[in-house]
PDB file of N, CA and C in Angstrom:
ATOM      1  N   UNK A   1       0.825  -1.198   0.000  1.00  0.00           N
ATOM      2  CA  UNK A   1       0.000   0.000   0.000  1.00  0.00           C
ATOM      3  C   UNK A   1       0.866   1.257   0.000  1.00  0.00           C
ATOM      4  N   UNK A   2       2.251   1.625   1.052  1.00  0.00           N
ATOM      5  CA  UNK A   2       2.426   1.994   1.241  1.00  0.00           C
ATOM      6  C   UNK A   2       3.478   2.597  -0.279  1.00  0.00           C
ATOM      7  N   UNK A   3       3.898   1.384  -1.065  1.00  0.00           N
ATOM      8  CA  UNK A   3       4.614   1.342  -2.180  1.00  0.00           C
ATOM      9  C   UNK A   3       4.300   2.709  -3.678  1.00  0.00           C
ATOM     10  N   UNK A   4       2.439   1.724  -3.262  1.00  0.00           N
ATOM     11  CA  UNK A   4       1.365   2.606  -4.521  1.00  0.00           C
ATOM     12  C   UNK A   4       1.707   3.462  -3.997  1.00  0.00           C
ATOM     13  N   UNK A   5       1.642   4.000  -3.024  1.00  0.00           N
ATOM     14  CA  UNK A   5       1.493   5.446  -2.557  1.00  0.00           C
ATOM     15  C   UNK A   5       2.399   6.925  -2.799  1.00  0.00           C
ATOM     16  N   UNK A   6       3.522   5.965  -2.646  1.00  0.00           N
ATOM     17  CA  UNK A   6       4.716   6.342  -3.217  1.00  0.00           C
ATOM     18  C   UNK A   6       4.775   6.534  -4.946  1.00  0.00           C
ATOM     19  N   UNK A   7       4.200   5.760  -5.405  1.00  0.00           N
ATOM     20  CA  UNK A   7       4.788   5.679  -6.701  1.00  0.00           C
ATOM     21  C   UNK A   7       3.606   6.538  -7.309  1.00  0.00           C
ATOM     22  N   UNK A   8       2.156   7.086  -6.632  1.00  0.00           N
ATOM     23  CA  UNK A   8       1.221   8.207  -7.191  1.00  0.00           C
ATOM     24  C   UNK A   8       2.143   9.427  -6.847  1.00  0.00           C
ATOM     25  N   UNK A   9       3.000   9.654  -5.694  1.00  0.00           N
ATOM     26  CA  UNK A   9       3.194  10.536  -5.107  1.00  0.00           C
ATOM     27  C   UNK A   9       4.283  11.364  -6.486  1.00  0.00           C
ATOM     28  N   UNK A  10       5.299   9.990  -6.844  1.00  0.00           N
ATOM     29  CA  UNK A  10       6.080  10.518  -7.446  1.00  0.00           C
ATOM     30  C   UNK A  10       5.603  11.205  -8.996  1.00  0.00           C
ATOM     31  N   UNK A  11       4.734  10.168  -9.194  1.00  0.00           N
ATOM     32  CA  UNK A  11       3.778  10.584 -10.932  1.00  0.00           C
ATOM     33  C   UNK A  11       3.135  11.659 -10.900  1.00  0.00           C
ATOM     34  N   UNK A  12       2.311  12.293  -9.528  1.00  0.00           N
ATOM     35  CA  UNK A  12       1.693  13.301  -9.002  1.00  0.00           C
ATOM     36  C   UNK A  12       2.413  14.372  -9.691  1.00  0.00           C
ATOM     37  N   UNK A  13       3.668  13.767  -9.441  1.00  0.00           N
ATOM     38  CA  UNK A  13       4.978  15.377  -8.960  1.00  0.00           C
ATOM     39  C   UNK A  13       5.435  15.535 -10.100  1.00  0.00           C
ATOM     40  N   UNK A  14       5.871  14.412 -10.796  1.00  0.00           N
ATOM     41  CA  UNK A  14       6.123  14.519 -12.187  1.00  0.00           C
ATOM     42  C   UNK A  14       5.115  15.288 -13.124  1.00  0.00           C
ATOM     43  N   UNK A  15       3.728  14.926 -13.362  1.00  0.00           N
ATOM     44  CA  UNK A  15       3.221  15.846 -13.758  1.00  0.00           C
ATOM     45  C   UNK A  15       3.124  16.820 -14.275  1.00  0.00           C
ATOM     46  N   UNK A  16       2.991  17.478 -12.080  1.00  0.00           N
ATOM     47  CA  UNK A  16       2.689  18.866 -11.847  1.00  0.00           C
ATOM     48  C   UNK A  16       3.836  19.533 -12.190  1.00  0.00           C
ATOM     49  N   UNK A  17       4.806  18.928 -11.863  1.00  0.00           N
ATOM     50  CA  UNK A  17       6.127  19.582 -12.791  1.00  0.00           C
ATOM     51  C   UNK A  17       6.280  20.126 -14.015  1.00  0.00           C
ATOM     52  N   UNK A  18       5.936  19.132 -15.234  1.00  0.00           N
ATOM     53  CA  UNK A  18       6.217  19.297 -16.505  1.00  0.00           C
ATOM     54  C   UNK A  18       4.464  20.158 -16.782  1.00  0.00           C
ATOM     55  N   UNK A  19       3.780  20.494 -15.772  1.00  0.00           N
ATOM     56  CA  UNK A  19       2.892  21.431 -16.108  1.00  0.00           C
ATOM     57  C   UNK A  19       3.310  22.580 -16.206  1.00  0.00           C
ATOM     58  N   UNK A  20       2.842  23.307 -16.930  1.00  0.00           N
ATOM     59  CA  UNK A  20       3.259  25.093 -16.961  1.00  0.00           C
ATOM     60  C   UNK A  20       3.348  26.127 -15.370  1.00  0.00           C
ATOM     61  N   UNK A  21       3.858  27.192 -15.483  1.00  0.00           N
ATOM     62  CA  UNK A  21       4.115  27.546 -14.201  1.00  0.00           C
ATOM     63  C   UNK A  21       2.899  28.209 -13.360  1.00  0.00           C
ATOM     64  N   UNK A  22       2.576  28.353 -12.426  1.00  0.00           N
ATOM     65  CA  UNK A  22       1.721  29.607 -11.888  1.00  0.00           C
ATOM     66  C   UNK A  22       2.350  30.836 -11.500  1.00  0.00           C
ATOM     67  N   UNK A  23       1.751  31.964 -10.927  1.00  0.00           N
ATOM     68  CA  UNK A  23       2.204  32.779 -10.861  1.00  0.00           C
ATOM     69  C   UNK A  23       3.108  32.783  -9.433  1.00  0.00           C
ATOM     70  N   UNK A  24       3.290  32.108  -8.801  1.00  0.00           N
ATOM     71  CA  UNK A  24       4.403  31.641  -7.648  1.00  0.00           C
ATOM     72  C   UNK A  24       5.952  31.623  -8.413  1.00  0.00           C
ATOM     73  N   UNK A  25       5.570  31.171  -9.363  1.00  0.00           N
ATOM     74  CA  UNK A  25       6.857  30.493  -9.966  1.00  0.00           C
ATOM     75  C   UNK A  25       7.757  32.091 -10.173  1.00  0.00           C
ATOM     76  N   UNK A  26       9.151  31.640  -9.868  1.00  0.00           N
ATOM     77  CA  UNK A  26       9.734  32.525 -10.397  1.00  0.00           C
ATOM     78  C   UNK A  26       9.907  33.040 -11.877  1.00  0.00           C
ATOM     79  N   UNK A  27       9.859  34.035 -12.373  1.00  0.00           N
ATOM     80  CA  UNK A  27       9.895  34.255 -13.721  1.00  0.00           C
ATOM     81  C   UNK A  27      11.059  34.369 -13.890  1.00  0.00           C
ATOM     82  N   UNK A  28      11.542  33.759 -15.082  1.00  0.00           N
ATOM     83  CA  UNK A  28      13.010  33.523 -15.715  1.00  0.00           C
ATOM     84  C   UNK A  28      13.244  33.310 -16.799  1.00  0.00           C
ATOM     85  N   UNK A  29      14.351  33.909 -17.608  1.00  0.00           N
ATOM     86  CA  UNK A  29      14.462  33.974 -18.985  1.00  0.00           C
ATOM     87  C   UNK A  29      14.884  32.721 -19.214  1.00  0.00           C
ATOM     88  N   UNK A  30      14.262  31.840 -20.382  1.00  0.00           N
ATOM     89  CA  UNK A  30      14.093  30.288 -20.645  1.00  0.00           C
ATOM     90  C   UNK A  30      15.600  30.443 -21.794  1.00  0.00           C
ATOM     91  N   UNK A  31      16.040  29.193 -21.786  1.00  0.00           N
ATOM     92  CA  UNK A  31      16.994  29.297 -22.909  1.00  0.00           C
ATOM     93  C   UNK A  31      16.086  28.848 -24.378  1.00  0.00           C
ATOM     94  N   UNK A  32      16.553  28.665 -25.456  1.00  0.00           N
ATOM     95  CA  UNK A  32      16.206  29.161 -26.413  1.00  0.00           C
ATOM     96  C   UNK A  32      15.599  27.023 -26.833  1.00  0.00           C
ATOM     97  N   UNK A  33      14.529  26.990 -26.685  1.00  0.00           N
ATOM     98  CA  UNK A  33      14.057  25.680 -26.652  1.00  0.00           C
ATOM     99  C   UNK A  33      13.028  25.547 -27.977  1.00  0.00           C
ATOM    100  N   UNK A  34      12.950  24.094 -28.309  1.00  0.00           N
ATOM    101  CA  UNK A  34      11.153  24.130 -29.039  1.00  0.00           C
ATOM    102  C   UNK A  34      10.417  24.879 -28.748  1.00  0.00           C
ATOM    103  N   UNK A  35       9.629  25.674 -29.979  1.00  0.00           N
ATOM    104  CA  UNK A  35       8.801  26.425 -29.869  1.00  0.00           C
ATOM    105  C   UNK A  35       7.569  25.693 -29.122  1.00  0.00           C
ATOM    106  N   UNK A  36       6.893  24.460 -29.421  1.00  0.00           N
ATOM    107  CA  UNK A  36       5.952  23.730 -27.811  1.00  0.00           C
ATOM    108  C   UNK A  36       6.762  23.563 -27.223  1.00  0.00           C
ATOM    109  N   UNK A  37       7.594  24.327 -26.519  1.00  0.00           N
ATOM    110  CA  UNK A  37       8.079  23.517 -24.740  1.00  0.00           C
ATOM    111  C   UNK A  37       8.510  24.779 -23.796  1.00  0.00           C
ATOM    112  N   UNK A  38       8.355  26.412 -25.175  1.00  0.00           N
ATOM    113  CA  UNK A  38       8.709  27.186 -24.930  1.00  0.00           C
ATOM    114  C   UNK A  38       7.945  27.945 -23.138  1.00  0.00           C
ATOM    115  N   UNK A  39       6.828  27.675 -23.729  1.00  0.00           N
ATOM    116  CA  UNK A  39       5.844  27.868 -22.369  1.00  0.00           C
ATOM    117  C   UNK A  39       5.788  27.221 -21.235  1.00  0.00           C
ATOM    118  N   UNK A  40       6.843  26.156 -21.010  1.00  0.00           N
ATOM    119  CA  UNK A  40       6.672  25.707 -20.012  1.00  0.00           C
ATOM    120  C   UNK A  40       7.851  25.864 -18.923  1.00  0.00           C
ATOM    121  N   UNK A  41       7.508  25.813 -17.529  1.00  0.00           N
ATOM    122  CA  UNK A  41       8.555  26.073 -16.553  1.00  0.00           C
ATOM    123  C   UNK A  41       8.157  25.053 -15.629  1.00  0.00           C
ATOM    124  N   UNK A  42       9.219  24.884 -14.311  1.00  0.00           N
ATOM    125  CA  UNK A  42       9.011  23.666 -13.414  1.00  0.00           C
ATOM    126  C   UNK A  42       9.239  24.680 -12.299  1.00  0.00           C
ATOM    127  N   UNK A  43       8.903  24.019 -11.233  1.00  0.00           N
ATOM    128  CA  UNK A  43       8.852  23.989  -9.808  1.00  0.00           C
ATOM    129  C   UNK A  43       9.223  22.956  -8.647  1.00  0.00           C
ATOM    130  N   UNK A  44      10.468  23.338  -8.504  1.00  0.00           N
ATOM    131  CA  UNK A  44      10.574  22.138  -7.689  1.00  0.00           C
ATOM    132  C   UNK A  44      10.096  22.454  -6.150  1.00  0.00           C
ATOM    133  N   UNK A  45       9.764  20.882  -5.863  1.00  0.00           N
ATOM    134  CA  UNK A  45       9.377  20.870  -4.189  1.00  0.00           C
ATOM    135  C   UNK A  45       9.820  20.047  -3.791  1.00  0.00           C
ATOM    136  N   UNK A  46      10.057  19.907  -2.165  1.00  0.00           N
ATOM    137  CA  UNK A  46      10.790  19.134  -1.367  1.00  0.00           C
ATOM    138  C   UNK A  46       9.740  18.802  -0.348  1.00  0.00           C
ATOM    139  N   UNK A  47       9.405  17.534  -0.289  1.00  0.00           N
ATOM    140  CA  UNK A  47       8.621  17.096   0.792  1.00  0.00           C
ATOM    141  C   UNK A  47       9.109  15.779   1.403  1.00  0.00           C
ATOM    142  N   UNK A  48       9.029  16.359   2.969  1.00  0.00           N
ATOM    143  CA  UNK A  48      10.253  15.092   3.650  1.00  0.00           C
ATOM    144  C   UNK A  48       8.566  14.564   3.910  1.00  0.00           C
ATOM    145  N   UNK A  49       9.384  12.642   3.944  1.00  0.00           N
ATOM    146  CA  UNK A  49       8.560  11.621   4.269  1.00  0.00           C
ATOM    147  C   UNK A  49       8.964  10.958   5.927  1.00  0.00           C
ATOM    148  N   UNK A  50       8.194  11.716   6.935  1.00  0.00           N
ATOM    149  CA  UNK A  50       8.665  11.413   8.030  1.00  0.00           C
ATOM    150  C   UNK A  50       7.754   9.722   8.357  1.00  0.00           C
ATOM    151  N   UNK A  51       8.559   9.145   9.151  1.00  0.00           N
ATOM    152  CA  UNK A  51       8.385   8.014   9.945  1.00  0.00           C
ATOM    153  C   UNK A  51       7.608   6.498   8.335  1.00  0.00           C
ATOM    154  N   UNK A  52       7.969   6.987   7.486  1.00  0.00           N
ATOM    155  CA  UNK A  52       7.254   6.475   5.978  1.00  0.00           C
ATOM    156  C   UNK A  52       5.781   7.056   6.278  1.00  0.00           C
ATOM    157  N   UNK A  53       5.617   7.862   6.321  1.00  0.00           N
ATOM    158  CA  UNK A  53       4.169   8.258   6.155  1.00  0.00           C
ATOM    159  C   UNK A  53       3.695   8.820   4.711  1.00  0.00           C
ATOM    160  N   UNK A  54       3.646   8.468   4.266  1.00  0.00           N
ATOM    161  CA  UNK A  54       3.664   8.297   2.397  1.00  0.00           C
ATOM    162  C   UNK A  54       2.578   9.631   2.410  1.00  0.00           C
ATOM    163  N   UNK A  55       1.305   8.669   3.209  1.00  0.00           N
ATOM    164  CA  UNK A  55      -0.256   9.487   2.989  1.00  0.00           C
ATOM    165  C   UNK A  55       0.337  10.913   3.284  1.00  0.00           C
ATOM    166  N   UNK A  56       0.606  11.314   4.586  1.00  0.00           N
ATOM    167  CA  UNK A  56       0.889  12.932   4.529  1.00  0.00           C
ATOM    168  C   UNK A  56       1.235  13.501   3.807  1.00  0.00           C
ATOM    169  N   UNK A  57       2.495  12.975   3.641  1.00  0.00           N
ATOM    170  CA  UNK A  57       3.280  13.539   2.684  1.00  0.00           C
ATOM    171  C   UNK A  57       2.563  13.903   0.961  1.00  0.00           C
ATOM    172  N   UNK A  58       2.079  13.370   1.207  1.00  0.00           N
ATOM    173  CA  UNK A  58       1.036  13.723  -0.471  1.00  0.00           C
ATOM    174  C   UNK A  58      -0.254  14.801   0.243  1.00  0.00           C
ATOM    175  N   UNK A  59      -0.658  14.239   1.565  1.00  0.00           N
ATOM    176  CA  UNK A  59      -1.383  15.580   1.573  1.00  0.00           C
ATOM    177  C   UNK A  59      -0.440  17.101   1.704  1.00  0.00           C
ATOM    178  N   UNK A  60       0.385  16.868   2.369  1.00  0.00           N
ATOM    179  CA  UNK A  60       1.392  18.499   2.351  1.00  0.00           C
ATOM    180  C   UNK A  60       1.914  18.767   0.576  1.00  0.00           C
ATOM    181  N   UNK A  61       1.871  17.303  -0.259  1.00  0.00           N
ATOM    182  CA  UNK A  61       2.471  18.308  -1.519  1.00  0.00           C
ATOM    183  C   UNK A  61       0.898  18.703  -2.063  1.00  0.00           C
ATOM    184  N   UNK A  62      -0.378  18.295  -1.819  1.00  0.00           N
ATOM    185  CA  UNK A  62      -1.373  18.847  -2.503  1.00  0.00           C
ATOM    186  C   UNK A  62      -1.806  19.869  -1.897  1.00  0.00           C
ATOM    187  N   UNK A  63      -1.603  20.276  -0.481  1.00  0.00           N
ATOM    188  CA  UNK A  63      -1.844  21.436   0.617  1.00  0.00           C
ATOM    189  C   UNK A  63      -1.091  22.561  -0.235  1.00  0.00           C
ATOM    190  N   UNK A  64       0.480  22.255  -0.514  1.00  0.00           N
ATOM    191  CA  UNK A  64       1.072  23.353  -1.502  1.00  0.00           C
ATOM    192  C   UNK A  64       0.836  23.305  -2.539  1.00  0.00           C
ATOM    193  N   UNK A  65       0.402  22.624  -3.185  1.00  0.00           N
ATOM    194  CA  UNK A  65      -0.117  22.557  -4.979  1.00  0.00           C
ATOM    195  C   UNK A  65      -1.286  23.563  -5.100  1.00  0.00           C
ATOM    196  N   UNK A  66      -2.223  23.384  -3.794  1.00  0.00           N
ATOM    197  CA  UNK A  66      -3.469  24.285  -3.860  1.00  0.00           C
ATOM    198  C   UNK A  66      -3.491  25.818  -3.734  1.00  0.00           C
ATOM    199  N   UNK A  67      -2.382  25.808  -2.121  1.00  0.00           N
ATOM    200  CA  UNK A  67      -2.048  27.479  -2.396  1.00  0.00           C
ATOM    201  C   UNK A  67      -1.454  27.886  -3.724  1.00  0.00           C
ATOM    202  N   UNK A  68      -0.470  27.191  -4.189  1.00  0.00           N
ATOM    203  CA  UNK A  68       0.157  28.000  -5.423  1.00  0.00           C
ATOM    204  C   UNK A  68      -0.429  27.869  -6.634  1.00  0.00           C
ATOM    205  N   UNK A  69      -2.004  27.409  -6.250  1.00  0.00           N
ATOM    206  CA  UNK A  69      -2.951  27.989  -7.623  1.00  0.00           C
ATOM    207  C   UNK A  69      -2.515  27.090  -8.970  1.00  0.00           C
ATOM    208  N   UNK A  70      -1.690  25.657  -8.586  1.00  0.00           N
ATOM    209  CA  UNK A  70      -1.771  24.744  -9.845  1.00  0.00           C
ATOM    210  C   UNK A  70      -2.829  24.203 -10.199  1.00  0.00           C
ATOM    211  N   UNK A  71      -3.649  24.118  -9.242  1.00  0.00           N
ATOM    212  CA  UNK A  71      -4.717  22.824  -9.452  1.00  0.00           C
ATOM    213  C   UNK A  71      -5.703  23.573 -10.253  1.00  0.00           C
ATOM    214  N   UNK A  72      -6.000  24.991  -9.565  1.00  0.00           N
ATOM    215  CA  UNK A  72      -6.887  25.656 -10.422  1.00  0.00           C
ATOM    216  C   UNK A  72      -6.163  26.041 -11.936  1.00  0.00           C
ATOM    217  N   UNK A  73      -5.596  26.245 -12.077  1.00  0.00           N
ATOM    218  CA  UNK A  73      -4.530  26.546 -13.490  1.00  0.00           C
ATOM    219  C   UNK A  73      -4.951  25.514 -14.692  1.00  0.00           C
ATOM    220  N   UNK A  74      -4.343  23.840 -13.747  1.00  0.00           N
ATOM    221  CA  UNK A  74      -4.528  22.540 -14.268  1.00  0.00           C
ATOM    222  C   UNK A  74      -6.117  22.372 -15.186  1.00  0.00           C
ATOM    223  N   UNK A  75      -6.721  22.796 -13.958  1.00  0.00           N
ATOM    224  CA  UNK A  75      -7.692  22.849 -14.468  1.00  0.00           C
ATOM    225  C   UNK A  75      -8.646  23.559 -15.218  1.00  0.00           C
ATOM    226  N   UNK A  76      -8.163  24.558 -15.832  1.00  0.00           N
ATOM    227  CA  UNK A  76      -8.575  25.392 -16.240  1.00  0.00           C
ATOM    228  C   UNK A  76      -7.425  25.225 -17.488  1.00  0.00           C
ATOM    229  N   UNK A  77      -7.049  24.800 -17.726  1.00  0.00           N
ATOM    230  CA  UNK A  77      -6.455  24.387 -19.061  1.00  0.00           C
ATOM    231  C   UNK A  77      -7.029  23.238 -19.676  1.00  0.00           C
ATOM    232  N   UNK A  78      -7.376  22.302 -19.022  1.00  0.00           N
ATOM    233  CA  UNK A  78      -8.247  21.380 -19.328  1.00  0.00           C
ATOM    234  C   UNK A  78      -9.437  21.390 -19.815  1.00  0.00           C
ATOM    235  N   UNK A  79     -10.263  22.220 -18.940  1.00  0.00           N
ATOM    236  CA  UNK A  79     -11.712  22.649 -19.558  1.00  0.00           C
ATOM    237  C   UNK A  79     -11.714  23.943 -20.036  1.00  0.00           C
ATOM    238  N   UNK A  80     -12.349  24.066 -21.060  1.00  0.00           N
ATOM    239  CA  UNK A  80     -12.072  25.634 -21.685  1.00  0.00           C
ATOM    240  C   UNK A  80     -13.883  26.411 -21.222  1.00  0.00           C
ATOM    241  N   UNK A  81     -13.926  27.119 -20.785  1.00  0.00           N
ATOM    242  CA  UNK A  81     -15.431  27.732 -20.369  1.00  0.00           C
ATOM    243  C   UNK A  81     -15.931  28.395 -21.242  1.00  0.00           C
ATOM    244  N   UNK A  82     -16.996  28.481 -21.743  1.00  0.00           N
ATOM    245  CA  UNK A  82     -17.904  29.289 -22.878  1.00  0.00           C
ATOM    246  C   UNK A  82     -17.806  30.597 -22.708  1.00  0.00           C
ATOM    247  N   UNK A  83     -18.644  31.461 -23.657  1.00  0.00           N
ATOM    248  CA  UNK A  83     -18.677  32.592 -23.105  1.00  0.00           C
ATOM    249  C   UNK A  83     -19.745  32.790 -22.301  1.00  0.00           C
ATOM    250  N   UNK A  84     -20.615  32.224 -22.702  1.00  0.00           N
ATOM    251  CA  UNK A  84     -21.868  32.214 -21.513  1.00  0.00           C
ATOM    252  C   UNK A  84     -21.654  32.071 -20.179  1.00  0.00           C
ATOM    253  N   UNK A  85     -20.648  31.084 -19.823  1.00  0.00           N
ATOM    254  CA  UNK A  85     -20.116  30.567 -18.826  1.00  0.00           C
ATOM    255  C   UNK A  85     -19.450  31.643 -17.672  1.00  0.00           C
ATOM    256  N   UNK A  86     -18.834  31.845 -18.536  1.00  0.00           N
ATOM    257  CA  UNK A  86     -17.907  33.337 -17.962  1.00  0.00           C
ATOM    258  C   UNK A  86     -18.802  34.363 -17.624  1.00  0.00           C
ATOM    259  N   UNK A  87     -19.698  35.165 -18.635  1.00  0.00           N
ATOM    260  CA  UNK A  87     -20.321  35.744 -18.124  1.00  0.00           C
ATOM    261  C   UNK A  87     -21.401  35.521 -17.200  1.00  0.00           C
ATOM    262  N   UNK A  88     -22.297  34.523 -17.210  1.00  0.00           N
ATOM    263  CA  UNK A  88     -22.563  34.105 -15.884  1.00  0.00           C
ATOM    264  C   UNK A  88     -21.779  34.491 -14.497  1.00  0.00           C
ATOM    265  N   UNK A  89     -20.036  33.956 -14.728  1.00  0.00           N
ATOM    266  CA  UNK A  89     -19.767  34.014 -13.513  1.00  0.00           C
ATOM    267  C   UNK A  89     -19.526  35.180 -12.950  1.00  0.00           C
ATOM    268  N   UNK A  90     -19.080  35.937 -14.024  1.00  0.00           N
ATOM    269  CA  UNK A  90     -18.917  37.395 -13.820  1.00  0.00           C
ATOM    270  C   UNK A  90     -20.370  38.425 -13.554  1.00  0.00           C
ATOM    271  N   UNK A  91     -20.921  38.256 -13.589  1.00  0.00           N
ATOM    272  CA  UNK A  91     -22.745  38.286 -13.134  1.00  0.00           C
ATOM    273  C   UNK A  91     -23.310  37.509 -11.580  1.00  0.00           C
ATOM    274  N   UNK A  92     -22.613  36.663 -11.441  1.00  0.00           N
ATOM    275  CA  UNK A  92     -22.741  36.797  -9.658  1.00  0.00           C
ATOM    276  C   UNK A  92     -21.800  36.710  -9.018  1.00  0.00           C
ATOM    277  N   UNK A  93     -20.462  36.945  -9.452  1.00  0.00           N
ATOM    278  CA  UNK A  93     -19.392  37.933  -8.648  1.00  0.00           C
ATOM    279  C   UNK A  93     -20.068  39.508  -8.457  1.00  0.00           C
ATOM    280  N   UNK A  94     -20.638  40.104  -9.345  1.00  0.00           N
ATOM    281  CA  UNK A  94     -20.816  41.089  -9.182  1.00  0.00           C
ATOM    282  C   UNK A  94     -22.466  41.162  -8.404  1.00  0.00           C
ATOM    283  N   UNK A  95     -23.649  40.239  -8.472  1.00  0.00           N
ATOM    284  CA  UNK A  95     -24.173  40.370  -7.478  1.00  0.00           C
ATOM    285  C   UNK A  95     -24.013  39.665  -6.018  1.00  0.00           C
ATOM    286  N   UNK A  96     -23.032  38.598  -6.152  1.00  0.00           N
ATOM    287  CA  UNK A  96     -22.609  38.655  -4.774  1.00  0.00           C
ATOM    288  C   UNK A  96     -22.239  39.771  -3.643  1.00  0.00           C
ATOM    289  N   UNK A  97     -21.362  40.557  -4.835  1.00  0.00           N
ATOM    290  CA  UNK A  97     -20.559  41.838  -4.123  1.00  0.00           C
ATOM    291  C   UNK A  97     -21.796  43.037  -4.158  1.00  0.00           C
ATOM    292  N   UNK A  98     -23.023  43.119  -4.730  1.00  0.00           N
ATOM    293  CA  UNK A  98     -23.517  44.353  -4.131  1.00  0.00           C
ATOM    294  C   UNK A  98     -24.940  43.927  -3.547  1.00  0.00           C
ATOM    295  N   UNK A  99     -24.782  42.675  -3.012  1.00  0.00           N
ATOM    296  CA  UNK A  99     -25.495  42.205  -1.649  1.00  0.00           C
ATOM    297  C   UNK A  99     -25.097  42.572  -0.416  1.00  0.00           C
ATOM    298  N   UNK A 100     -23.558  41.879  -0.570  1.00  0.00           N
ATOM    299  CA  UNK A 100     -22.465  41.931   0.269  1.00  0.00           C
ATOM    300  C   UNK A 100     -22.502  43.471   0.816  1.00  0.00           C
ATOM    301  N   UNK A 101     -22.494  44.280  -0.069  1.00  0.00           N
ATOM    302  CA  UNK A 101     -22.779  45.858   0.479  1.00  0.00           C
ATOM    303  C   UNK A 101     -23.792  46.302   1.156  1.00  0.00           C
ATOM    304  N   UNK A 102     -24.785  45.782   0.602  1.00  0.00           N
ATOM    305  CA  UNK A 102     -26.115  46.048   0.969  1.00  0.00           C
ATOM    306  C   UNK A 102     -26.423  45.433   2.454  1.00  0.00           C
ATOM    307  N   UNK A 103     -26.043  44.431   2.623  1.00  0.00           N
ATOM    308  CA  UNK A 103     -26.090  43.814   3.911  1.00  0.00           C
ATOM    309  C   UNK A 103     -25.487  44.643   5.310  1.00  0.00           C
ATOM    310  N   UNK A 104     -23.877  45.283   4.185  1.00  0.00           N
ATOM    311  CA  UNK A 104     -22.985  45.162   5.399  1.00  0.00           C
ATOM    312  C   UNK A 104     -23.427  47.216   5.629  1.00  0.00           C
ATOM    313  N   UNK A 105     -24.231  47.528   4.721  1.00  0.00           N
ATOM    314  CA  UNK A 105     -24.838  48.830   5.055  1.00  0.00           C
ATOM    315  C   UNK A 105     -26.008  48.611   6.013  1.00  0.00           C
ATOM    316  N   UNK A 106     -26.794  47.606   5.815  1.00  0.00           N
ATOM    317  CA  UNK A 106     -28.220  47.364   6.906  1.00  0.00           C
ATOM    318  C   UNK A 106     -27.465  47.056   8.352  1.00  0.00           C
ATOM    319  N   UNK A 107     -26.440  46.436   8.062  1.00  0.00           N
ATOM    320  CA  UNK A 107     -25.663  46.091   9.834  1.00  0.00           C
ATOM    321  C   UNK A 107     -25.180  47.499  10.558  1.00  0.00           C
ATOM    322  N   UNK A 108     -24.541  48.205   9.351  1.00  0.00           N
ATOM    323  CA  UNK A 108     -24.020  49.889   9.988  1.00  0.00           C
ATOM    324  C   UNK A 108     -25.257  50.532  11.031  1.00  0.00           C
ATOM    325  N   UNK A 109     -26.132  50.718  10.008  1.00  0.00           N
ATOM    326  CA  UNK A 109     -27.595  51.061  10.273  1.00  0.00           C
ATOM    327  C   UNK A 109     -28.271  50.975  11.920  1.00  0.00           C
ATOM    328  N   UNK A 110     -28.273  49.007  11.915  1.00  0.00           N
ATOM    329  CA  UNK A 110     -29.178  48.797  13.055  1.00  0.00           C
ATOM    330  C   UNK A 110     -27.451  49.094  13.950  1.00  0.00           C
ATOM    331  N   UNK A 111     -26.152  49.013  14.094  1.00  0.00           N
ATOM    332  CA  UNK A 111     -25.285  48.983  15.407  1.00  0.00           C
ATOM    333  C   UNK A 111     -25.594  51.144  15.335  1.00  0.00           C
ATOM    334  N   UNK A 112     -25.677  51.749  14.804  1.00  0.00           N
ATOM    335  CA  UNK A 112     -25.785  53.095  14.563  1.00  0.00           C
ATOM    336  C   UNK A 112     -27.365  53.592  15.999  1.00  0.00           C
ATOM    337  N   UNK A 113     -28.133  52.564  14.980  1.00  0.00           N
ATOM    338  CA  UNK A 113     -29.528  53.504  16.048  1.00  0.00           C
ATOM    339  C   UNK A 113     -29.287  52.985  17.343  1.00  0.00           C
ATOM    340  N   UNK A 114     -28.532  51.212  17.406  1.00  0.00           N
ATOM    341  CA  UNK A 114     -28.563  51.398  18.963  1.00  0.00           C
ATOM    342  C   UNK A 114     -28.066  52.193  19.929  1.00  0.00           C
ATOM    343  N   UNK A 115     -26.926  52.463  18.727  1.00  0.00           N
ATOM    344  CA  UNK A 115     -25.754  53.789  19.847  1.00  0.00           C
ATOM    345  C   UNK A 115     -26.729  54.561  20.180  1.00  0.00           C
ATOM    346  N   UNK A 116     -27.374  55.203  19.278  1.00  0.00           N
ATOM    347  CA  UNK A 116     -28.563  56.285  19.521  1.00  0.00           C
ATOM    348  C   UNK A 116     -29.376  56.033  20.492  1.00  0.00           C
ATOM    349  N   UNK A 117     -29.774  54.705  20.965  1.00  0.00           N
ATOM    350  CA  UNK A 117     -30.539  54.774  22.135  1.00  0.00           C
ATOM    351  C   UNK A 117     -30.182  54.202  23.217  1.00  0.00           C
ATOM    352  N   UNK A 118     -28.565  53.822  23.180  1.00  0.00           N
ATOM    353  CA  UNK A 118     -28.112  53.992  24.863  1.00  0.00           C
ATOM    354  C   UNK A 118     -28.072  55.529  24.905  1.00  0.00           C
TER     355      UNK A 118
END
């Protein structure tokens, strides 16, 4: 079990490696490569495997895969979104955010009149 685990861990990494960079990645002038390979950069990571604990250790490299915005990247290279799609989402980002106002103006409001009536 502990073997598989290892050997997703390493294919995991391989991968996410030979995937393109996020914006974590340091930017650096590439030497002069195939025009497909031109776009791509690596990231290396170091994740110690204490006591053989395989499982952690794959959760701490996907804990950092997530902050540094690969997975969403990954995935978003994969599926391409419509335009409908997009605008949708961009249509309740923007009424999320002037709820979000609206709310956080009705809260001003009622902590306001109570001051007023101590």
């Amino acid at each position: 079990m502990q073997r598989q685990a290892a050997q997703q861990l390493v294919l995991a990494a391989r991968r996410l490696l030979q995937a393109p960079s996020c914006a974590c990645a340091p930017q650096q002038q590439l030497p002069q490569l195939p025009h497909h390979v031109q776009h791509t950069r690596s990231m290396a990571v170091v994740i110690d495997v204490q006591r053989n604990n395989v499982d952690r250790a794959l959760q701490k490299l996907n804990t950092h895969f997530k902050e540094a915005g690969m997975v969403e990247e990954c995935r978003s290279r994969e599926y391409r979104k419509t335009s409908a799609e997009e605008k949708f989402a961009r249509n309740r980002a923007a009424h999320n955010k002037r709820v979000g106002v609206q709310i956080s103006e009705r809260l001003k409001w009622v902590i306001r009149r109570r001051k007023l009536k101590m």
